[in-house]
C-alpha atoms as a PDB file:
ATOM      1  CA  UNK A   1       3.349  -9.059 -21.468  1.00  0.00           C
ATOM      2  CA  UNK A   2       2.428  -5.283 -21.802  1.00  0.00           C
ATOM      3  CA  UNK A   3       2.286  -2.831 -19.401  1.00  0.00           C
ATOM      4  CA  UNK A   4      -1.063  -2.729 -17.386  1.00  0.00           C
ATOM      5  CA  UNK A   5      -2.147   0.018 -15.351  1.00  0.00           C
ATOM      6  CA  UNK A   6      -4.304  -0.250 -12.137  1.00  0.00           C
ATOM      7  CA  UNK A   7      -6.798   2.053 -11.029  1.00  0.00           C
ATOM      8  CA  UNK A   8      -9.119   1.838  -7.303  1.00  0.00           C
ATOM      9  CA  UNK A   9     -11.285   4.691  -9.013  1.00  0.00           C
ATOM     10  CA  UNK A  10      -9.624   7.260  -6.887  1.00  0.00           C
ATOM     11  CA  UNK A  11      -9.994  10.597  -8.182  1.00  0.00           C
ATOM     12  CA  UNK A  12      -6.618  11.364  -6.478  1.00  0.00           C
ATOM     13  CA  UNK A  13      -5.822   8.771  -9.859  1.00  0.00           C
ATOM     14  CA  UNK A  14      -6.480  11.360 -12.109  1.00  0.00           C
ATOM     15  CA  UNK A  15      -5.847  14.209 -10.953  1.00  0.00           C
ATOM     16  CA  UNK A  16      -2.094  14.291  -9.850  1.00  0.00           C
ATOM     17  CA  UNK A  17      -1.526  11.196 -13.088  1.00  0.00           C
ATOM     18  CA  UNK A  18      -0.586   8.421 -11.856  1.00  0.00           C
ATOM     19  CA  UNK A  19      -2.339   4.486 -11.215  1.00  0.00           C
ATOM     20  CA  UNK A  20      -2.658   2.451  -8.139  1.00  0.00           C
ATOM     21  CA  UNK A  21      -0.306  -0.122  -9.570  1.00  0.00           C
ATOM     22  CA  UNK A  22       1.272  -0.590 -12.685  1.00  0.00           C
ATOM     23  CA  UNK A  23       1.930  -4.299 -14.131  1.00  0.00           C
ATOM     24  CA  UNK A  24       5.060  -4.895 -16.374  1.00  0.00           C
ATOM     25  CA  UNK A  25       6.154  -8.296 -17.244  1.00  0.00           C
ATOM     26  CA  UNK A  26       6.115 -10.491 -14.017  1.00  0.00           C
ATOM     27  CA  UNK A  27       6.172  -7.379 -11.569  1.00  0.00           C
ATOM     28  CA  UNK A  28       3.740  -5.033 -10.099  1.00  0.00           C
ATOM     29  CA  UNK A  29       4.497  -1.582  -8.522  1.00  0.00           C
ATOM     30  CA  UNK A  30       1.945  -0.597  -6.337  1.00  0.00           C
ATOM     31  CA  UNK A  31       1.503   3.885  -5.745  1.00  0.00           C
ATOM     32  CA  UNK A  32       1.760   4.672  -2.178  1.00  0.00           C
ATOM     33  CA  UNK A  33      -1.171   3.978  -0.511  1.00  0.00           C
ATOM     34  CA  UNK A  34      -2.885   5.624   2.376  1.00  0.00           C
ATOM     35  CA  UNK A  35      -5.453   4.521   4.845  1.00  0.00           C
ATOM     36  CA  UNK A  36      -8.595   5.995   3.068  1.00  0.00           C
ATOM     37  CA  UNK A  37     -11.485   3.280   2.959  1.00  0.00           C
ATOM     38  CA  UNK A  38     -11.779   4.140  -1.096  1.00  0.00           C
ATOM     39  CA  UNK A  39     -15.705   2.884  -1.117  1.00  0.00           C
ATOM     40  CA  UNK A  40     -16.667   5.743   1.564  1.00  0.00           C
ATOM     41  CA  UNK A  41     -13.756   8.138   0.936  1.00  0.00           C
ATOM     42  CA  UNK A  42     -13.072   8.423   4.812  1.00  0.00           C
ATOM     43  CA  UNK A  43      -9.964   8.305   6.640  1.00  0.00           C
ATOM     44  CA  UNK A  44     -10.180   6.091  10.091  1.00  0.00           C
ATOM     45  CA  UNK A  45      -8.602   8.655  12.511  1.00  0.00           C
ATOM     46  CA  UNK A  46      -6.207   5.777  14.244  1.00  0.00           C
ATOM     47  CA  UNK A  47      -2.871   4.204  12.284  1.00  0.00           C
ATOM     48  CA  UNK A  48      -4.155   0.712  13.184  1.00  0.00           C
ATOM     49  CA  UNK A  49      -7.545   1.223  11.225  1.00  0.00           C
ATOM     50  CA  UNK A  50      -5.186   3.217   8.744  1.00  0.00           C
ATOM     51  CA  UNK A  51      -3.082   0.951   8.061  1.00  0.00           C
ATOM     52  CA  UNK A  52      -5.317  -2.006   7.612  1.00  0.00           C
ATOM     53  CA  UNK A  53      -7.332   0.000   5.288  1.00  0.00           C
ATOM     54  CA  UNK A  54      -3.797   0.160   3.180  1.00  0.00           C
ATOM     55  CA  UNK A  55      -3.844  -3.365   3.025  1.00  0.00           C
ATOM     56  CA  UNK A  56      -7.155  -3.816   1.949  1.00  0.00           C
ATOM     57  CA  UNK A  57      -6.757  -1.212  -1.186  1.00  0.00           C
ATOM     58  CA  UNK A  58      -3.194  -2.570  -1.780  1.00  0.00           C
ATOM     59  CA  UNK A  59      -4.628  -6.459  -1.562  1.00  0.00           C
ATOM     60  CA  UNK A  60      -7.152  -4.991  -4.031  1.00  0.00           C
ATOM     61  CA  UNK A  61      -5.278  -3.669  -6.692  1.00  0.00           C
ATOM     62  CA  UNK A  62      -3.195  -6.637  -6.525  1.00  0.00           C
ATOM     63  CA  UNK A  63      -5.843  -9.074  -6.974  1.00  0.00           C
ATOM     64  CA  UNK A  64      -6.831  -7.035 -10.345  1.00  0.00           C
ATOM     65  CA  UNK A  65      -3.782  -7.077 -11.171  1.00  0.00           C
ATOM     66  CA  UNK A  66      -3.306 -10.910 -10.909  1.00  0.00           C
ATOM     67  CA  UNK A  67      -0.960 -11.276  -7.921  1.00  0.00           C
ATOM     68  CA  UNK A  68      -1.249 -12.110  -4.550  1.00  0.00           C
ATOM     69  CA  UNK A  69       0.071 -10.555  -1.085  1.00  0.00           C
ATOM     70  CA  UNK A  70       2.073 -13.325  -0.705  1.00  0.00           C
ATOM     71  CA  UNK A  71       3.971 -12.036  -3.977  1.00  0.00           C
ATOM     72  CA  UNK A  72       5.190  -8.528  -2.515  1.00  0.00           C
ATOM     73  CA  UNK A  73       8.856  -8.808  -2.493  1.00  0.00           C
ATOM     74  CA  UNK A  74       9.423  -5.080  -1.456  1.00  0.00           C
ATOM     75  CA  UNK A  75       7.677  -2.870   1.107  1.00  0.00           C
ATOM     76  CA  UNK A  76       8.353   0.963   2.349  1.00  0.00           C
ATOM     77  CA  UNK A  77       6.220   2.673   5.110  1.00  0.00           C
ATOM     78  CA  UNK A  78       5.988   6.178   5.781  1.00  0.00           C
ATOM     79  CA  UNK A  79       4.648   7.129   9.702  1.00  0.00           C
ATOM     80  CA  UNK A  80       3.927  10.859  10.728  1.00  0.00           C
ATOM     81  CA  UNK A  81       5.111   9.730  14.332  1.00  0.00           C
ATOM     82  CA  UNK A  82       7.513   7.502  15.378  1.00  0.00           C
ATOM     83  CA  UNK A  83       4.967   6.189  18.243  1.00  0.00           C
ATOM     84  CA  UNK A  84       2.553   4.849  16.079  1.00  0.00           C
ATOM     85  CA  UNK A  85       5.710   2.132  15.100  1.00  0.00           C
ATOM     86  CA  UNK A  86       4.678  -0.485  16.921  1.00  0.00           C
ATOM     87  CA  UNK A  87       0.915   0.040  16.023  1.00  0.00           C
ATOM     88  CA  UNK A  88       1.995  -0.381  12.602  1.00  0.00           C
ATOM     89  CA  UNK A  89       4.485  -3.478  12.601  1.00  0.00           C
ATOM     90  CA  UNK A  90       1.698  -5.328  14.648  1.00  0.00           C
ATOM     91  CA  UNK A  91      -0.684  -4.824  11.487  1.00  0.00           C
ATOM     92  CA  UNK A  92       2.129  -5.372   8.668  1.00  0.00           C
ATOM     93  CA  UNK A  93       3.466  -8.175  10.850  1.00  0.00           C
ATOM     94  CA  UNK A  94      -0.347  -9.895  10.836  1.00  0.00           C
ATOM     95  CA  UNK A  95      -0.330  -9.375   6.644  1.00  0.00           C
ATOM     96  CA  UNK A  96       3.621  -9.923   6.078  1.00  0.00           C
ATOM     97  CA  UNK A  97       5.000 -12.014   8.616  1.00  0.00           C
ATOM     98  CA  UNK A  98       4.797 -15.166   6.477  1.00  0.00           C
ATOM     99  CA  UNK A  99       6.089 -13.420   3.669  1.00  0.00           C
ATOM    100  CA  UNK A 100       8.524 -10.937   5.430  1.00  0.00           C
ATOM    101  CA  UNK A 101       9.622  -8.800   2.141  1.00  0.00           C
ATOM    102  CA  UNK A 102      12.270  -6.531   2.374  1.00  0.00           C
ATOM    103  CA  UNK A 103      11.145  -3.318   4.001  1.00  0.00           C
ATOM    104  CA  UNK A 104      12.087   0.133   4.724  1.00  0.00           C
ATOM    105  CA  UNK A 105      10.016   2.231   7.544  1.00  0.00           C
ATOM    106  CA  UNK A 106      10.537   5.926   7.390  1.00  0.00           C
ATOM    107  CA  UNK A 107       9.378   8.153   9.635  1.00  0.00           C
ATOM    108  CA  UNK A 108       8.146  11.767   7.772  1.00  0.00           C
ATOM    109  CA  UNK A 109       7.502  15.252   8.479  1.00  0.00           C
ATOM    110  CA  UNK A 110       3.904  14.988   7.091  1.00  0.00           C
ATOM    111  CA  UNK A 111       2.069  13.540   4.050  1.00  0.00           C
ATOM    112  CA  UNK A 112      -0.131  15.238   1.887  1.00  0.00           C
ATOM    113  CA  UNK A 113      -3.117  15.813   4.010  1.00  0.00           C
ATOM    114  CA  UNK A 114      -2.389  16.452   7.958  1.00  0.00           C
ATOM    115  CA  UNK A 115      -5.105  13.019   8.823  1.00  0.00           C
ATOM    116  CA  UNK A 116      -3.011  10.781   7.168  1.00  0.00           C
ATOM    117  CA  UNK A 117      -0.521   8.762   9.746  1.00  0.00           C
ATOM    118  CA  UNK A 118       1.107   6.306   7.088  1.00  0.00           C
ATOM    119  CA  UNK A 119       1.267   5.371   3.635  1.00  0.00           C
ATOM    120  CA  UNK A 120       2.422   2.056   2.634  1.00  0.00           C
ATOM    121  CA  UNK A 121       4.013   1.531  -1.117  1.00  0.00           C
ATOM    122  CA  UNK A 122       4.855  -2.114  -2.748  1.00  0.00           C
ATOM    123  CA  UNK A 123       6.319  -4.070  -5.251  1.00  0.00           C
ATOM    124  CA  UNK A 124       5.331  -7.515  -6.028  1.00  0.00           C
ATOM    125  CA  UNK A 125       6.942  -9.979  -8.163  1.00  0.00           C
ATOM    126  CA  UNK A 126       4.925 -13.360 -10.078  1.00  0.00           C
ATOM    127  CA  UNK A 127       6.245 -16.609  -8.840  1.00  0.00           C
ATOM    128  CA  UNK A 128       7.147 -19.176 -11.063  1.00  0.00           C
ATOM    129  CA  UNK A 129       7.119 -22.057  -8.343  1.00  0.00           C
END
């Protein structure tokens, strides 16, 4: 299989170079992700709504991409705040628990713009089962 790159139509995409995901062989790496909704270009102001919104754009790019949640092997999340933790493992818990990849949570000085509370990055490999 060749390499496949993803794109949500982001003009983040573009201009800083890079894709949404990137398929090669039976894995996909999915960019970190932040809680924009992509089809109004707003950021919720609240880390739950953020980080559902991840979800939805990650889900996305790894339907297009032909894999499923359920195939994310690897997950890291960077928080702005340490209190918005729990906020966050509720809504990763709802979308992972089943799967329960192995997963880093960092908590960062900032990201690149000052509304954005977390940003969620994945890797997802095909099953064979």
């Amino acid at each position: 299989m060749t390499r496949r790159l993803i794109s949500t139509g982001s003009p983040f995409e573009k201009t800083a170079g890079y894709s949404r995901a990137v398929v090669d062989g039976d894995f996909a790496f999915v960019s970190g992700t932040t809680g924009y909704d992509y089809t109004t270009m707003v950021m919720p102001a609240d880390v739950t709504a953020q980080t559902q919104n991840c979800f939805k754009t990650i889900g996305a790019a790894l339907k297009e991409a032909g894999f499923e949640i359920a195939d994310i092997v690897r997950a890291t999340y960077y928080i702005t705040d340490a209190k918005d933790a729990d906020a966050v493992f509720a809504v990763c818990g709802a979308h992972l628990g089943e799967i329960r990849p192995a997963a880093t949570l960092l908590v960062v000085a900032g990201l690149y713009k000052p509304e954005m509370k977390i940003e969620i990055e994945v890797t997802a490999k095909r099953r064979t089962n």
